[in-house]
Protein backbone atom coordinates (compact mmCIF):
# COMPACT_ATOMS: atom_id res chain seq x y z
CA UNK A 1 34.14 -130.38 106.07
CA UNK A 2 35.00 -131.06 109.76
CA UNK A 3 36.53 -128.55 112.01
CA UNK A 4 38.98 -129.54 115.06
CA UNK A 5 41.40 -128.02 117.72
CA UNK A 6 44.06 -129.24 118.91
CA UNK A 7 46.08 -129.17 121.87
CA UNK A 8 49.65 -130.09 122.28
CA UNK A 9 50.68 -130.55 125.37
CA UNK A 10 54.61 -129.22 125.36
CA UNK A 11 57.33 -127.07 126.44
CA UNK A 12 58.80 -126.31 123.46
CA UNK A 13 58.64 -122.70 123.02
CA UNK A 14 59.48 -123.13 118.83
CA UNK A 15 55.52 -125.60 118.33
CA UNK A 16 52.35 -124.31 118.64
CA UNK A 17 50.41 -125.84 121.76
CA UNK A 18 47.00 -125.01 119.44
CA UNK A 19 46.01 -126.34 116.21
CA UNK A 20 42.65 -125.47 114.51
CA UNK A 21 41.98 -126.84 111.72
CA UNK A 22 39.37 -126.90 108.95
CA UNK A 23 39.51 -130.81 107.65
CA UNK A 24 38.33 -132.08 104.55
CA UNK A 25 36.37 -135.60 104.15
CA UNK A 26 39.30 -137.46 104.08
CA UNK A 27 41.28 -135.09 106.62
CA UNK A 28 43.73 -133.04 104.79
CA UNK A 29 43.75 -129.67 105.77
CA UNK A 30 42.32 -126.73 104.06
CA UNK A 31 42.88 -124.03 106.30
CA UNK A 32 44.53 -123.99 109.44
CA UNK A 33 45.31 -121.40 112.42
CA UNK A 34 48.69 -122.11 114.54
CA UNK A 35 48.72 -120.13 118.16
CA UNK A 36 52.10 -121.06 121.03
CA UNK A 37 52.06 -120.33 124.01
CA UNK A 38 53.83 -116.76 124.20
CA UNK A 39 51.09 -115.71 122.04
CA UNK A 40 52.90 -116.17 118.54
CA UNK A 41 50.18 -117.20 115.53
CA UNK A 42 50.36 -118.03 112.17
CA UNK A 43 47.89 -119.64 109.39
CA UNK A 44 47.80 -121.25 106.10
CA UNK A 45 45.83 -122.43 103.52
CA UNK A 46 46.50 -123.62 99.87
CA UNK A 47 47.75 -120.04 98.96
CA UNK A 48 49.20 -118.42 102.21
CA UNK A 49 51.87 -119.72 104.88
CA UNK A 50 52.23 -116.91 107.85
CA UNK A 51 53.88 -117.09 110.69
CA UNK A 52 55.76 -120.17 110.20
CA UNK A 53 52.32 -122.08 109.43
CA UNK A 54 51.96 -124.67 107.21
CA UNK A 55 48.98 -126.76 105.89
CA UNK A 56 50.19 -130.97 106.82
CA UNK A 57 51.92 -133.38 104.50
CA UNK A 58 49.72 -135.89 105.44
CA UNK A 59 45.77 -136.17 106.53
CA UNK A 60 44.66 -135.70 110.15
CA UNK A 61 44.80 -138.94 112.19
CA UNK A 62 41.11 -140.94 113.44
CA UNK A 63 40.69 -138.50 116.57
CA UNK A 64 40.69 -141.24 118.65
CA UNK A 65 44.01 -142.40 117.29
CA UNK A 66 45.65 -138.93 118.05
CA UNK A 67 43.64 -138.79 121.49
CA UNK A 68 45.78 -141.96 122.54
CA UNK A 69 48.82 -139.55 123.09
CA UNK A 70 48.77 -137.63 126.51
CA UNK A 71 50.56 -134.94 125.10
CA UNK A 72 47.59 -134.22 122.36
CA UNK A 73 43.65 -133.38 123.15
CA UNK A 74 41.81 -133.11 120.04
CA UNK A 75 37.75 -132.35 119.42
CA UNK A 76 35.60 -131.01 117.16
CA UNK A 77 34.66 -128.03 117.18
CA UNK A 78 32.04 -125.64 115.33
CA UNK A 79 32.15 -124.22 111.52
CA UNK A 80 31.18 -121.30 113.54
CA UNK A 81 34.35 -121.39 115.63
CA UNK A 82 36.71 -122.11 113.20
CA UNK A 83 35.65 -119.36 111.53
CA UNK A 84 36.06 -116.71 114.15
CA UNK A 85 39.65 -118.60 114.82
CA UNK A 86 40.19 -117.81 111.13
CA UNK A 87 38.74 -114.19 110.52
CA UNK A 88 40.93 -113.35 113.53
CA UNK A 89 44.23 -114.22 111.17
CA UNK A 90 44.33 -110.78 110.08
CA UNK A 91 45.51 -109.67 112.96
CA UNK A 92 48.00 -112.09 113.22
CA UNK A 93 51.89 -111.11 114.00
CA UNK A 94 53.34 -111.08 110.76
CA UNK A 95 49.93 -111.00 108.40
C-alpha cells in the first residue's frame, strides 16, 4: 500500500481541492477521504460512499504523470497520516 494527497487546484465550489488516498500496488483505491474548500468532506471505501465520495473507476496515474498538470500537486504521504485523515471520517458532515 501507498498513501497520497492530492491537491486540486480549482474554483469549483461542487470538487474537492483535497484527495487522500490509500493506493493499492497497482493504484486503485482502497480508501479515500474527499475535503473542498468550504470545509465539506466525504469518504469511501469498498463498502461506504459519504458525502458524495466515491472510490475511482480507474487506478491512480504515475505521480509524475498527474504532477504535469498545474492544477494538481500530488505526494506521498505517511500510513500514519492517512490514517489520522481517515479516523477523522467519523466526524465527517453527513457520517
Amino acid at each position: 500500500m501507498k498513501y497520497a494527497v492530492g491537491k486540486w487546484l480549482h474554483n469549483n465550489p461542487d470538487e474537492p481541492v483535497l484527495i487522500i488516498s490509500e493506493l493499492d500496488d497497482e493504484q486503485w483505491e482502497t480508501r479515500k477521504v474527499e475535503i473542498w474548500a468550504n470545509g465539506k468532506k466525504g469518504f469511501a471505501d469498498a463498502l461506504h460512499e459519504v458525502g458524495g465520495t466515491a472510490l475511482g473507476l480507474e487506478p491512480w496515474p504515475d505521480f509524475n504523470e498527474i504532477n504535469t498538470d498545474p492544477q494538481f500537486k500530488v505526494e506521498l504521504i505517511s500510513k500514519d497520516d492517512f490514517e489520522r485523515h481517515w479516523d477523522e471520517r467519523l466526524s465527517l458532515e453527513g457520517a
